[in-house]
PDB file of N, CA and C in Angstrom:
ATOM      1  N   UNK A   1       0.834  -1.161   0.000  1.00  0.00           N
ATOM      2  CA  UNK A   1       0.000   0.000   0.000  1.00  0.00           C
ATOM      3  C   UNK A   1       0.890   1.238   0.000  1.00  0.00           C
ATOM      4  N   UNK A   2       0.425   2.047  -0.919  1.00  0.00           N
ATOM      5  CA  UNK A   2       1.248   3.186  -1.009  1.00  0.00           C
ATOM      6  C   UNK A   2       0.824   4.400  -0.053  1.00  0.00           C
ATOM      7  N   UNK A   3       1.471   5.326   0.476  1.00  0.00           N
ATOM      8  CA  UNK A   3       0.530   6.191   1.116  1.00  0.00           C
ATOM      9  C   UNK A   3       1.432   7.395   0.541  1.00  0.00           C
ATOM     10  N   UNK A   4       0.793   8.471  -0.028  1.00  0.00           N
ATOM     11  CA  UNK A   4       0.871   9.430  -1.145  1.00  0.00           C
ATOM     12  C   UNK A   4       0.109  10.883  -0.714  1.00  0.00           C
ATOM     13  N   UNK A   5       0.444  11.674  -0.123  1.00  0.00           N
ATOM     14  CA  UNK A   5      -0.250  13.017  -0.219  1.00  0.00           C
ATOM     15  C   UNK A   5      -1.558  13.147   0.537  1.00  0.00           C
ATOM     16  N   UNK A   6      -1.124  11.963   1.520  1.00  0.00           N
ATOM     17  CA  UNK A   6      -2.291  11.612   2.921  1.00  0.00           C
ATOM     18  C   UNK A   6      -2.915  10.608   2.410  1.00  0.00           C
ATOM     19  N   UNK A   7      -3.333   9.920   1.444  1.00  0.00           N
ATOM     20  CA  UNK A   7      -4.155   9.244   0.955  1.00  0.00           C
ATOM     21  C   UNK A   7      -3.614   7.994   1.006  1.00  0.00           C
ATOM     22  N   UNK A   8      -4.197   6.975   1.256  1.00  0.00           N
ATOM     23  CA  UNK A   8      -4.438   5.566   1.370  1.00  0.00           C
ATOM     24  C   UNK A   8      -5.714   4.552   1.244  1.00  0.00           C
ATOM     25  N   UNK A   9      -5.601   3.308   1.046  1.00  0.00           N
ATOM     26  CA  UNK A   9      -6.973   2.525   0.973  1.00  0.00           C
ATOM     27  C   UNK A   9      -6.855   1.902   2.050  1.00  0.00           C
ATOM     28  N   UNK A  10      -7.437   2.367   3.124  1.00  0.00           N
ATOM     29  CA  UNK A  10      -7.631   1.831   4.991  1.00  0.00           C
ATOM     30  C   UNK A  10      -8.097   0.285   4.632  1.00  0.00           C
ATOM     31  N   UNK A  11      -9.585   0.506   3.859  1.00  0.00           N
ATOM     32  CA  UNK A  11     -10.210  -1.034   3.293  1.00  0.00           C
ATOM     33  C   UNK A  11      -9.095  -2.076   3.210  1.00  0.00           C
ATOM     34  N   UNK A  12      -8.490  -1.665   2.310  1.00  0.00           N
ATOM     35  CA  UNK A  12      -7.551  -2.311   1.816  1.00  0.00           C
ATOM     36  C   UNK A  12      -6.424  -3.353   3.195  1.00  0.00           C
ATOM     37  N   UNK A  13      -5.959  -2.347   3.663  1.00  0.00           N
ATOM     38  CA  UNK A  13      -5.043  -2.471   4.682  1.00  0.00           C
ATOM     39  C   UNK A  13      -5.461  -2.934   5.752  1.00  0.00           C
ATOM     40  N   UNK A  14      -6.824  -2.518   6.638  1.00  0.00           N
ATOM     41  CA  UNK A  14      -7.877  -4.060   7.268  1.00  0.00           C
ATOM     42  C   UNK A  14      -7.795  -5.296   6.590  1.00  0.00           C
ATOM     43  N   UNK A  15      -8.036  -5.310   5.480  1.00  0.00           N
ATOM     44  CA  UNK A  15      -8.204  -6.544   4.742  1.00  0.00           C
ATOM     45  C   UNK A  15      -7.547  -7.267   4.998  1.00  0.00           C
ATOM     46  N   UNK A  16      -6.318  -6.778   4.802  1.00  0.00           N
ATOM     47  CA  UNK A  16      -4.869  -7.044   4.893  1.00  0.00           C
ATOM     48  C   UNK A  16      -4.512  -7.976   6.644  1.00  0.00           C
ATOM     49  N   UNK A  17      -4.602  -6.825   6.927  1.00  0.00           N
ATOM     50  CA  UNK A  17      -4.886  -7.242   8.595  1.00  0.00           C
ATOM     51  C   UNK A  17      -5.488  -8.557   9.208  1.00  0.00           C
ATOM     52  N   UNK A  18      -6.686  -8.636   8.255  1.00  0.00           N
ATOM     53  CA  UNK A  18      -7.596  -9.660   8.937  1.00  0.00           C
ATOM     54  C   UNK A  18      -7.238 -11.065   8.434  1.00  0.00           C
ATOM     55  N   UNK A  19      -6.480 -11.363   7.085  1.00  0.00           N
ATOM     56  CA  UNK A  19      -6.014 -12.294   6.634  1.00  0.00           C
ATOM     57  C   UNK A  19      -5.022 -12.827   7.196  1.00  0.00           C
ATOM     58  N   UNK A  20      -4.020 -12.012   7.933  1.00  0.00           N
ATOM     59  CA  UNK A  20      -2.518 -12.322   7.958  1.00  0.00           C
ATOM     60  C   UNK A  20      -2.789 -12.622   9.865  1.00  0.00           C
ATOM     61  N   UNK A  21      -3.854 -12.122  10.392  1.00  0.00           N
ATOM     62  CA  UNK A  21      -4.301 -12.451  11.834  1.00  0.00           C
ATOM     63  C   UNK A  21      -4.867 -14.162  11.299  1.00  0.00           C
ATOM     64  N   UNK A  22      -5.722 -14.081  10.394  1.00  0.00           N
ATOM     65  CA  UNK A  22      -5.640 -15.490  10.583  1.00  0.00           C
ATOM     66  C   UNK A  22      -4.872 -16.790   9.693  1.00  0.00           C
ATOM     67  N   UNK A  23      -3.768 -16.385   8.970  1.00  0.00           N
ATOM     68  CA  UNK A  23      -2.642 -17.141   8.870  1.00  0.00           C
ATOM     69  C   UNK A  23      -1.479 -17.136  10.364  1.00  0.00           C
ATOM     70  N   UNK A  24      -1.796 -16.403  10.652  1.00  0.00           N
ATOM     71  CA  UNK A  24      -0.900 -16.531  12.287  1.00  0.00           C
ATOM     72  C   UNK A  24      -2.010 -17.317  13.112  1.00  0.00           C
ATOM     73  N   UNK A  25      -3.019 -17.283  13.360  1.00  0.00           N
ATOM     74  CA  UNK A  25      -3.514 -18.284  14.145  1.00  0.00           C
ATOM     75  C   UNK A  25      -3.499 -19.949  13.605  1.00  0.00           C
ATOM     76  N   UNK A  26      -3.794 -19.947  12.272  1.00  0.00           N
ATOM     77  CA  UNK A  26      -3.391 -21.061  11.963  1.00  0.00           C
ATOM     78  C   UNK A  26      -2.186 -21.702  11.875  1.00  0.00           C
ATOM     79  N   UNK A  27      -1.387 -20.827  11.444  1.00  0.00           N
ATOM     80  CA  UNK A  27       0.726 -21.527  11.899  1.00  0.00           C
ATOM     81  C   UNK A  27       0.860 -22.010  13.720  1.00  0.00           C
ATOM     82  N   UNK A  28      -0.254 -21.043  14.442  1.00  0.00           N
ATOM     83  CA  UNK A  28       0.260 -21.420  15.823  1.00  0.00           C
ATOM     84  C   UNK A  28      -0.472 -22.348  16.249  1.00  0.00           C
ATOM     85  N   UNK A  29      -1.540 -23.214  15.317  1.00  0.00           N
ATOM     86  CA  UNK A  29      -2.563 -24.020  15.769  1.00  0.00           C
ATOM     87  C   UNK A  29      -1.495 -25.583  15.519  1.00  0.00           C
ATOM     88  N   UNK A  30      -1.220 -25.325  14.020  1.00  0.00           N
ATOM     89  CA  UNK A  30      -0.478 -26.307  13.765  1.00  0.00           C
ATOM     90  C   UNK A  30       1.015 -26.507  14.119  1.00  0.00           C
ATOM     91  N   UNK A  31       1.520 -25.615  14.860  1.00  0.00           N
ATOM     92  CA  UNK A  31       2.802 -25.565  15.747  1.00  0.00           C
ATOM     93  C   UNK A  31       2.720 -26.281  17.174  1.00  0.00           C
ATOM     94  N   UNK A  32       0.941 -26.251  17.844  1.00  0.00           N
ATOM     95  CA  UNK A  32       0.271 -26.761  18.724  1.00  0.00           C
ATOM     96  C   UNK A  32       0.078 -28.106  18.423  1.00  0.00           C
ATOM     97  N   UNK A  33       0.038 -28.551  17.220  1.00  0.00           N
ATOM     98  CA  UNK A  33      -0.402 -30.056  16.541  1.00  0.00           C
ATOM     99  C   UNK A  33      -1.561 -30.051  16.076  1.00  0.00           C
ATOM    100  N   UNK A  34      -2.597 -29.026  16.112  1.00  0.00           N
ATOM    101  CA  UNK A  34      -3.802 -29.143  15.494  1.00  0.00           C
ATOM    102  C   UNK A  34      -3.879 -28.681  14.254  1.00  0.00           C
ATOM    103  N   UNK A  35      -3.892 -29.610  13.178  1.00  0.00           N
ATOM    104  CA  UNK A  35      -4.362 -29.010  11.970  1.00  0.00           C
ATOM    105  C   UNK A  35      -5.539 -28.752  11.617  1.00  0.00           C
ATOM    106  N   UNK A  36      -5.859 -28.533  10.635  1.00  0.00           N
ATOM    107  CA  UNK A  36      -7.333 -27.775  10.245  1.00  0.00           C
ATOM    108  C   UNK A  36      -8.021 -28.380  10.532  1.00  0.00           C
ATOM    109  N   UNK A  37      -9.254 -28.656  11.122  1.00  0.00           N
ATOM    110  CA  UNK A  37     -10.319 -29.543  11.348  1.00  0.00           C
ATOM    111  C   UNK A  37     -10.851 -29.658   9.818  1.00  0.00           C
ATOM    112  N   UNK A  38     -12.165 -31.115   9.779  1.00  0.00           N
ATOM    113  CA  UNK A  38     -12.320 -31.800   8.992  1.00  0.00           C
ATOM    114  C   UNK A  38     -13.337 -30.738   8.011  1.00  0.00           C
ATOM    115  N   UNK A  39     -14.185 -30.144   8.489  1.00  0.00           N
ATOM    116  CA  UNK A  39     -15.112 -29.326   8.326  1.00  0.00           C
ATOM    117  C   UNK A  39     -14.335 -28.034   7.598  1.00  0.00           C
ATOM    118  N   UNK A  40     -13.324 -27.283   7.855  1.00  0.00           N
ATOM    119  CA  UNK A  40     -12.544 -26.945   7.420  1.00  0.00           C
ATOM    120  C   UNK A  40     -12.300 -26.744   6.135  1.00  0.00           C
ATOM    121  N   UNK A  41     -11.028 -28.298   6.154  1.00  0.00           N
ATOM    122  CA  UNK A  41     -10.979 -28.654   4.712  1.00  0.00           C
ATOM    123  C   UNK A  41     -12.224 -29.181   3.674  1.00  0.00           C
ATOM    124  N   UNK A  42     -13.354 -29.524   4.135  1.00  0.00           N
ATOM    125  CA  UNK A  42     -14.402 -29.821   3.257  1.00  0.00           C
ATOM    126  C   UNK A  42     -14.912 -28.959   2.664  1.00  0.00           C
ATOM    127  N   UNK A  43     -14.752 -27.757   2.934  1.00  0.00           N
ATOM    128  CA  UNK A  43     -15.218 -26.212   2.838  1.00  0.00           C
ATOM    129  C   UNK A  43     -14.293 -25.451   1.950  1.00  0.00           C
ATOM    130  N   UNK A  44     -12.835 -26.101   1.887  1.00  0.00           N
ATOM    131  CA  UNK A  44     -11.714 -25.306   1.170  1.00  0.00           C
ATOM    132  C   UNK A  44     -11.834 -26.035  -0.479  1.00  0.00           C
ATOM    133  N   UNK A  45     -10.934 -24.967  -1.399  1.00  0.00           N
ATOM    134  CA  UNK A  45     -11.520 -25.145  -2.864  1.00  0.00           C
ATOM    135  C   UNK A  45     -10.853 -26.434  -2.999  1.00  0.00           C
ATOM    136  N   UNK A  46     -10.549 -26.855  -3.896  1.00  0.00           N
ATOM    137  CA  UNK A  46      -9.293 -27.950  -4.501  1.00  0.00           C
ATOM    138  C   UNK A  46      -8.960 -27.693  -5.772  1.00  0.00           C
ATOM    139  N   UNK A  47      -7.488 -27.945  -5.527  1.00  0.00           N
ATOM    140  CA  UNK A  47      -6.911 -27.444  -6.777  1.00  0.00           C
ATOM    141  C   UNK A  47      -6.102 -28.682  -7.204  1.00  0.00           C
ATOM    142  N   UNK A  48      -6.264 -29.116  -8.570  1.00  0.00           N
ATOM    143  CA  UNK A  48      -5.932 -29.935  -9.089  1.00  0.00           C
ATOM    144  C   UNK A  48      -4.635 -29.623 -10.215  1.00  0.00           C
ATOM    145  N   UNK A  49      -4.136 -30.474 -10.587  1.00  0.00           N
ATOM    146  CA  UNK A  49      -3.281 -30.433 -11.734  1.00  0.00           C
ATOM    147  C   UNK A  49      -2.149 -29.378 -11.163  1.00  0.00           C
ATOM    148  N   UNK A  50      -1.898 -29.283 -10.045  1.00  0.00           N
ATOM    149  CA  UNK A  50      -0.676 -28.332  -9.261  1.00  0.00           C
ATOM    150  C   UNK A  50       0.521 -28.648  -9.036  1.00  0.00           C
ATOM    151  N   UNK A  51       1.428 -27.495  -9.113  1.00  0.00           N
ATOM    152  CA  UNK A  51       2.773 -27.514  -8.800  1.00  0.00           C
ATOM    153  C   UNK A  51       3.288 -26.298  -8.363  1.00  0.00           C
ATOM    154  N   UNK A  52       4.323 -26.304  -7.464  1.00  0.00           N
ATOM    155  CA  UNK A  52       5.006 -25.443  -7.059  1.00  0.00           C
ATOM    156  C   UNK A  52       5.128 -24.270  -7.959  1.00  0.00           C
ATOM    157  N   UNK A  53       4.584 -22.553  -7.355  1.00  0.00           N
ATOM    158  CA  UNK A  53       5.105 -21.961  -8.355  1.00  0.00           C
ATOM    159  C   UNK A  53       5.531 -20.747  -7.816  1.00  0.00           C
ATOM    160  N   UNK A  54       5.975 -19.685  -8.422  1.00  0.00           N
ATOM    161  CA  UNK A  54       6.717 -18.496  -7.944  1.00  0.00           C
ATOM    162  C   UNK A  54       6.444 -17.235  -8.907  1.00  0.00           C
ATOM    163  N   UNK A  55       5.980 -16.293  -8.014  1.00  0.00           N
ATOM    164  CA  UNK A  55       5.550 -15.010  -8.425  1.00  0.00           C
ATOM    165  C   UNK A  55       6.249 -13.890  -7.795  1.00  0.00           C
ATOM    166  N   UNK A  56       5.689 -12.587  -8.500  1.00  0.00           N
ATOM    167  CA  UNK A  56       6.467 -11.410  -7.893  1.00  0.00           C
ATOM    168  C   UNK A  56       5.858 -11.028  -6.650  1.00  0.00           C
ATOM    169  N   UNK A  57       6.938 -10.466  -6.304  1.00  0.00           N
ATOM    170  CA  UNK A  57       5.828  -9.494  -4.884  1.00  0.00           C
ATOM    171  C   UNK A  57       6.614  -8.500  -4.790  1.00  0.00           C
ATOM    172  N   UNK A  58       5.721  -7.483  -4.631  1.00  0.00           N
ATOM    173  CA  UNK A  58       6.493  -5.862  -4.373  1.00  0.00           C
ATOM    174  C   UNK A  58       7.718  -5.720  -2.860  1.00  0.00           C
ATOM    175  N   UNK A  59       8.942  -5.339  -3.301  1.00  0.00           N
ATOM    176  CA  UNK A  59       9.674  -5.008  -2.469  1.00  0.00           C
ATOM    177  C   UNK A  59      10.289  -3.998  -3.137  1.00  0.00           C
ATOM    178  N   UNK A  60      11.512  -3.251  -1.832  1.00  0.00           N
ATOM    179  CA  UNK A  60      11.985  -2.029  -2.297  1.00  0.00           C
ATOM    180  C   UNK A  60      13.661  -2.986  -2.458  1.00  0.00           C
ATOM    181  N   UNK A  61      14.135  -2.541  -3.595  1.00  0.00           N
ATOM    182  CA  UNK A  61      15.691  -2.924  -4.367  1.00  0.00           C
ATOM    183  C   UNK A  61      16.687  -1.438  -4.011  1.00  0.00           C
ATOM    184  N   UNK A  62      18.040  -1.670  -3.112  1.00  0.00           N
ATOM    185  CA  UNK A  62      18.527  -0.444  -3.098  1.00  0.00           C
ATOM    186  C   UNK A  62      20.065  -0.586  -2.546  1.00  0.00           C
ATOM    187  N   UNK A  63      20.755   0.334  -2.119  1.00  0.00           N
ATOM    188  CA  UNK A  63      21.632   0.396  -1.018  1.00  0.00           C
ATOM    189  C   UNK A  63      21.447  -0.066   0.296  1.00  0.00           C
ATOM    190  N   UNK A  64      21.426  -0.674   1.282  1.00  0.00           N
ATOM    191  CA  UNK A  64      20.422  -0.833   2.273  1.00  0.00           C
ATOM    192  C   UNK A  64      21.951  -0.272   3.583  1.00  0.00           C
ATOM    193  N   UNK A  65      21.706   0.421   4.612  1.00  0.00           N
ATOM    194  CA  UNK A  65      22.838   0.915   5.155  1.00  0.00           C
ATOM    195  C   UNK A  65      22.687  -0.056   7.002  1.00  0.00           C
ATOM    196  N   UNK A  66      23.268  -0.270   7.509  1.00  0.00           N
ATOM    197  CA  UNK A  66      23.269  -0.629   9.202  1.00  0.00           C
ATOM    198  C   UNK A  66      21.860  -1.755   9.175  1.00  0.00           C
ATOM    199  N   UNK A  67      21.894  -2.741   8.320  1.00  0.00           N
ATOM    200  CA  UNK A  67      20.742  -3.437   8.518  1.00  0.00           C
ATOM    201  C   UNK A  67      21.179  -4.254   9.822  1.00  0.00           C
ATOM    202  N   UNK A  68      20.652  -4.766  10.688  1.00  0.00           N
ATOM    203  CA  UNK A  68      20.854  -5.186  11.793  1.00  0.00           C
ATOM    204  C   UNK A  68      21.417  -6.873  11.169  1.00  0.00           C
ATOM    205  N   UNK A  69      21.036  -7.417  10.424  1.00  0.00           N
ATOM    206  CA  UNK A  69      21.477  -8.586   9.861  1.00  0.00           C
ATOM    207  C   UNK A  69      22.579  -8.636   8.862  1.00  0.00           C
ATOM    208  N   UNK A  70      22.426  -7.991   7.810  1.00  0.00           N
ATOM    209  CA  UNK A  70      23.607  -7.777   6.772  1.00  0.00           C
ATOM    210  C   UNK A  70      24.332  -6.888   6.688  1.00  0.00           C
ATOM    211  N   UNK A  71      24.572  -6.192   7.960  1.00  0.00           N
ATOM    212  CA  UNK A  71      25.520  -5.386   7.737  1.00  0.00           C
ATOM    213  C   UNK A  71      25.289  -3.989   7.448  1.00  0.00           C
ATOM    214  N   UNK A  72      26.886  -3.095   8.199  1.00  0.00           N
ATOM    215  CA  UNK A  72      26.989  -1.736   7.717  1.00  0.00           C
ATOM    216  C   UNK A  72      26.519  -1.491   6.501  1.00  0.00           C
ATOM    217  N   UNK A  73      26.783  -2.004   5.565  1.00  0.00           N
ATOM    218  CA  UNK A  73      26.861  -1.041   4.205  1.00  0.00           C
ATOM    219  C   UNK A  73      26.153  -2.942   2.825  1.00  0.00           C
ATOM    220  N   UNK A  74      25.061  -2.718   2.596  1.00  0.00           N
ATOM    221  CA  UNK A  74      24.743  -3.782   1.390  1.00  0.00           C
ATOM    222  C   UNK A  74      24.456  -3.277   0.287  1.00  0.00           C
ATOM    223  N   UNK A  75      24.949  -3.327  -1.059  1.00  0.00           N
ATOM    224  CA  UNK A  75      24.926  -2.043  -2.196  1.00  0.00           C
ATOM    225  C   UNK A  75      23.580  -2.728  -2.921  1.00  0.00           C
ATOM    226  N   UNK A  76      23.481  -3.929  -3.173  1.00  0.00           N
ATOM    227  CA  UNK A  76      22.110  -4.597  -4.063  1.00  0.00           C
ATOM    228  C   UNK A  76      21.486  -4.706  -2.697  1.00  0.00           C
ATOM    229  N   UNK A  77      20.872  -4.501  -2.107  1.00  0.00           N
ATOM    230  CA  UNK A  77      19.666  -4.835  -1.101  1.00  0.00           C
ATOM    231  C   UNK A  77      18.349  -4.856  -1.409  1.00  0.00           C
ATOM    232  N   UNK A  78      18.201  -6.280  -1.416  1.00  0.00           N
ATOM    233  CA  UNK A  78      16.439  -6.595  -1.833  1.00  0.00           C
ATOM    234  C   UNK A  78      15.648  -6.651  -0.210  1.00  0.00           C
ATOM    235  N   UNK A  79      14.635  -6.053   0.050  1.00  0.00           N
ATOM    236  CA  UNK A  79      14.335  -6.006   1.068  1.00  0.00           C
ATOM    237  C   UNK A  79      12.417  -7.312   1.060  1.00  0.00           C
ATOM    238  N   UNK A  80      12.348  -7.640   2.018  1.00  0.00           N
ATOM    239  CA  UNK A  80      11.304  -8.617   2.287  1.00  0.00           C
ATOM    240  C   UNK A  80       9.940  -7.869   1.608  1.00  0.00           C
ATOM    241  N   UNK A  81       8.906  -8.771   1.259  1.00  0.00           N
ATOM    242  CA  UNK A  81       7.821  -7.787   0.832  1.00  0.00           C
ATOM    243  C   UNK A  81       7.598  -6.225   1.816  1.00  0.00           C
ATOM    244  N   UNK A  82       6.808  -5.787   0.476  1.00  0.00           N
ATOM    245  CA  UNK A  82       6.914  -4.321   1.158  1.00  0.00           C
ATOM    246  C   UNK A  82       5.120  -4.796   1.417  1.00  0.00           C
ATOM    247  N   UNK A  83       4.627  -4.158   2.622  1.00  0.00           N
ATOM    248  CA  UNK A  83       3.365  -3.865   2.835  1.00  0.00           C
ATOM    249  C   UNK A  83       3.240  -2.224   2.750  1.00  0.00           C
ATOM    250  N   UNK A  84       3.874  -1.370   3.470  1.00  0.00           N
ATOM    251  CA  UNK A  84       3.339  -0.008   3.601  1.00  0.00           C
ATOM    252  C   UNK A  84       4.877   0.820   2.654  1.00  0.00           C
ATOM    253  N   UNK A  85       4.140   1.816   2.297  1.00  0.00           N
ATOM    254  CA  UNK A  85       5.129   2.683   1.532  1.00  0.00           C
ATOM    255  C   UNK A  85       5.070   4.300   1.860  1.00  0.00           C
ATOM    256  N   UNK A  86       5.196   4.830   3.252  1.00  0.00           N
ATOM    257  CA  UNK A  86       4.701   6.006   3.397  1.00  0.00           C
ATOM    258  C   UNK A  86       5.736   7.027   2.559  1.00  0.00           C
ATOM    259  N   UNK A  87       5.344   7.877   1.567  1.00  0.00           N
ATOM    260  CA  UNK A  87       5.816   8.748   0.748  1.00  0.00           C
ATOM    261  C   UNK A  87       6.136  10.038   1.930  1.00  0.00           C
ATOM    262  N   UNK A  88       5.105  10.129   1.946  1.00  0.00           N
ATOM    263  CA  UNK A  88       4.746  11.780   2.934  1.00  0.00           C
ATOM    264  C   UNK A  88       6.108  11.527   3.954  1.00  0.00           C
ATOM    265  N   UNK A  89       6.163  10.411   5.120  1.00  0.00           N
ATOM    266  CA  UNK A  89       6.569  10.515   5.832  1.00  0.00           C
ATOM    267  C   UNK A  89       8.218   9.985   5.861  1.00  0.00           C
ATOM    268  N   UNK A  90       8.588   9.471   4.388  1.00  0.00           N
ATOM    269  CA  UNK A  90       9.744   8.889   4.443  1.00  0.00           C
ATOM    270  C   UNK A  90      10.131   7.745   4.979  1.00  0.00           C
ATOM    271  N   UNK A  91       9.006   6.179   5.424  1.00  0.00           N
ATOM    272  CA  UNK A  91       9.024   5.088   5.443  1.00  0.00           C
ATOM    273  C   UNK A  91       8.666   4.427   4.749  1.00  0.00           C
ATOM    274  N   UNK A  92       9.308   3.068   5.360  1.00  0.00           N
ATOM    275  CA  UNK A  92       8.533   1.827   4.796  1.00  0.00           C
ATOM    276  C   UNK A  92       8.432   0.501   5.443  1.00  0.00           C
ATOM    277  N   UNK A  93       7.316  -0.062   5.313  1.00  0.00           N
ATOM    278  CA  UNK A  93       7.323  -1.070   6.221  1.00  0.00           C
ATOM    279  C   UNK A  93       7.522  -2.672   5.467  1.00  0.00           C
ATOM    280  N   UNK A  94       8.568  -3.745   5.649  1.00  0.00           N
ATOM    281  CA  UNK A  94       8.239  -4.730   4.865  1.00  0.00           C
ATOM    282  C   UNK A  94       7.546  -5.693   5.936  1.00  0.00           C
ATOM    283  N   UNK A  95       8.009  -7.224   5.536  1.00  0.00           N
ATOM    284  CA  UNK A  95       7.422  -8.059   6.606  1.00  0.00           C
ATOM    285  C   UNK A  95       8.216  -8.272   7.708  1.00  0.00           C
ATOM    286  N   UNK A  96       9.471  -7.861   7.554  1.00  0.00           N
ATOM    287  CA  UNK A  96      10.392  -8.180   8.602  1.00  0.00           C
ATOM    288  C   UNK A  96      10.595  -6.833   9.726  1.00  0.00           C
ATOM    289  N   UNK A  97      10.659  -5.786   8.891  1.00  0.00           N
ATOM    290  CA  UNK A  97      10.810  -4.286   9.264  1.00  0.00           C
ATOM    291  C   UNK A  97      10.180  -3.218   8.646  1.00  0.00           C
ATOM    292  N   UNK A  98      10.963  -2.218   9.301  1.00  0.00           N
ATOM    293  CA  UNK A  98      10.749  -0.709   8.618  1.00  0.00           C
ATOM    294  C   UNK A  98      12.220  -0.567   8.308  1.00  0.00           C
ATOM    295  N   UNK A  99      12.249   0.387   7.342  1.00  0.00           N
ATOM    296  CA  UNK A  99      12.876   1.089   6.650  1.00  0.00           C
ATOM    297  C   UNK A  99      13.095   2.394   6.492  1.00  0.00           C
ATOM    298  N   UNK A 100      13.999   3.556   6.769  1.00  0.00           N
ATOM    299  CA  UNK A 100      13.828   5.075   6.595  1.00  0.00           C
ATOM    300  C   UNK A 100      14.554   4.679   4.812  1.00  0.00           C
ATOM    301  N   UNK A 101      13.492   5.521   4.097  1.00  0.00           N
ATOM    302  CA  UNK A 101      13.450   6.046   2.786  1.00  0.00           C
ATOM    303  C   UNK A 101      14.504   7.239   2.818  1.00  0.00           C
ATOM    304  N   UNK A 102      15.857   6.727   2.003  1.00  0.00           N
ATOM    305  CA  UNK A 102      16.784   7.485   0.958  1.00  0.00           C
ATOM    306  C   UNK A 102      16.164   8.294  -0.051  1.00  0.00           C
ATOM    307  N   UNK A 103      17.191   8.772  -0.837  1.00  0.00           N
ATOM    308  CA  UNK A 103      17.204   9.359  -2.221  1.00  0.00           C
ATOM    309  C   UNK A 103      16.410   7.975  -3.244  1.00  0.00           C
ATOM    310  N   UNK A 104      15.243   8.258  -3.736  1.00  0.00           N
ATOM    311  CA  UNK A 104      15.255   7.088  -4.504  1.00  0.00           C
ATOM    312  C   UNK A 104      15.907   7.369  -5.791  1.00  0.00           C
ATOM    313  N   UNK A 105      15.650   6.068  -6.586  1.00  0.00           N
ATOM    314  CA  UNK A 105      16.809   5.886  -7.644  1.00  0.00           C
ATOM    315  C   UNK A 105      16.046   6.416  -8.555  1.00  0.00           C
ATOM    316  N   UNK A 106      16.816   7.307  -9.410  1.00  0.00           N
ATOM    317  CA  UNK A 106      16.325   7.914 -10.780  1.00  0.00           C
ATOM    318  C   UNK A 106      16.141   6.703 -11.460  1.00  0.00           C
ATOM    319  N   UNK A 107      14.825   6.880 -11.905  1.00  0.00           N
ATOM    320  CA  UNK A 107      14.648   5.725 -13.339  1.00  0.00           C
ATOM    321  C   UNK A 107      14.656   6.168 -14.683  1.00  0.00           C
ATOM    322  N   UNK A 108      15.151   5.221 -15.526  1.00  0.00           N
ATOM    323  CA  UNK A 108      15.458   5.626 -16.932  1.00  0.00           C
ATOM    324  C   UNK A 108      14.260   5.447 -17.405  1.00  0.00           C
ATOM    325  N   UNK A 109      13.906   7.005 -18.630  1.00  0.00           N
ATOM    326  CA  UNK A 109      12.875   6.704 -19.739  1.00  0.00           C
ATOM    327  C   UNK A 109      13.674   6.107 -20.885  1.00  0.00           C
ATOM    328  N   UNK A 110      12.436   5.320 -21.112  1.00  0.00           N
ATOM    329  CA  UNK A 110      12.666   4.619 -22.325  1.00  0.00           C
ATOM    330  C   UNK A 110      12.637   5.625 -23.909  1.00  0.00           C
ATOM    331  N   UNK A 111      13.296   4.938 -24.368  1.00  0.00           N
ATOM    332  CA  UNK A 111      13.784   6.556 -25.531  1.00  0.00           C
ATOM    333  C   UNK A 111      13.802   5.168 -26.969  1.00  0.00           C
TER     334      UNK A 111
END
């Protein structure tokens, strides 16, 4: 979610909220040993003809400086999905952290 000149989609970002509250209750159910009850899965879609697959997800690509894990200084730094992008205020939030927002990178037009 971008947040831009005060503006944001709150909807959006509940939404957000209410999904990821209940993927955390379910990781801690089955960390407990209870997996989904039967009723549950009878209720969930099925997907057939599947395989492992891999998509994009928005993160910020940069310099990354004093990350508490990689170090003083990382020049390619891919950072964990981004959820919040405050413009106005010069953050950002991924799944692991926040972030104070640099100079961003000039992007090239295409010519």
């Amino acid at each position: 979610m971008i947040i831009q000149n005060g503006k944001m989609n709150e909807v959006s970002i509940r939404h957000n909220i209410t999904l990821m509250k209940a993927l955390i209750h379910d990781m801690e159910e089955f960390l407990a040993g209870n997996g989904p009850i039967q009723e549950t899965l009878e209720q969930a879609p099925v997907i057939g003809n599947w395989e492992p697959a891999k998509r994009d997800i928005p993160c910020l690509y940069g310099t990354v400086l004093n990350h508490p894990l990689l170090g003083e200084v990382v020049p390619s730094g891919l950072t964990s999905q981004l959820w919040l992008l405050n413009l106005d205020q010069g953050w950002a939030r991924t799944l692991s952290r926040y972030y104070r927002l640099g100079k961003q990178a000039e992007t090239q037009s295409a010519e």
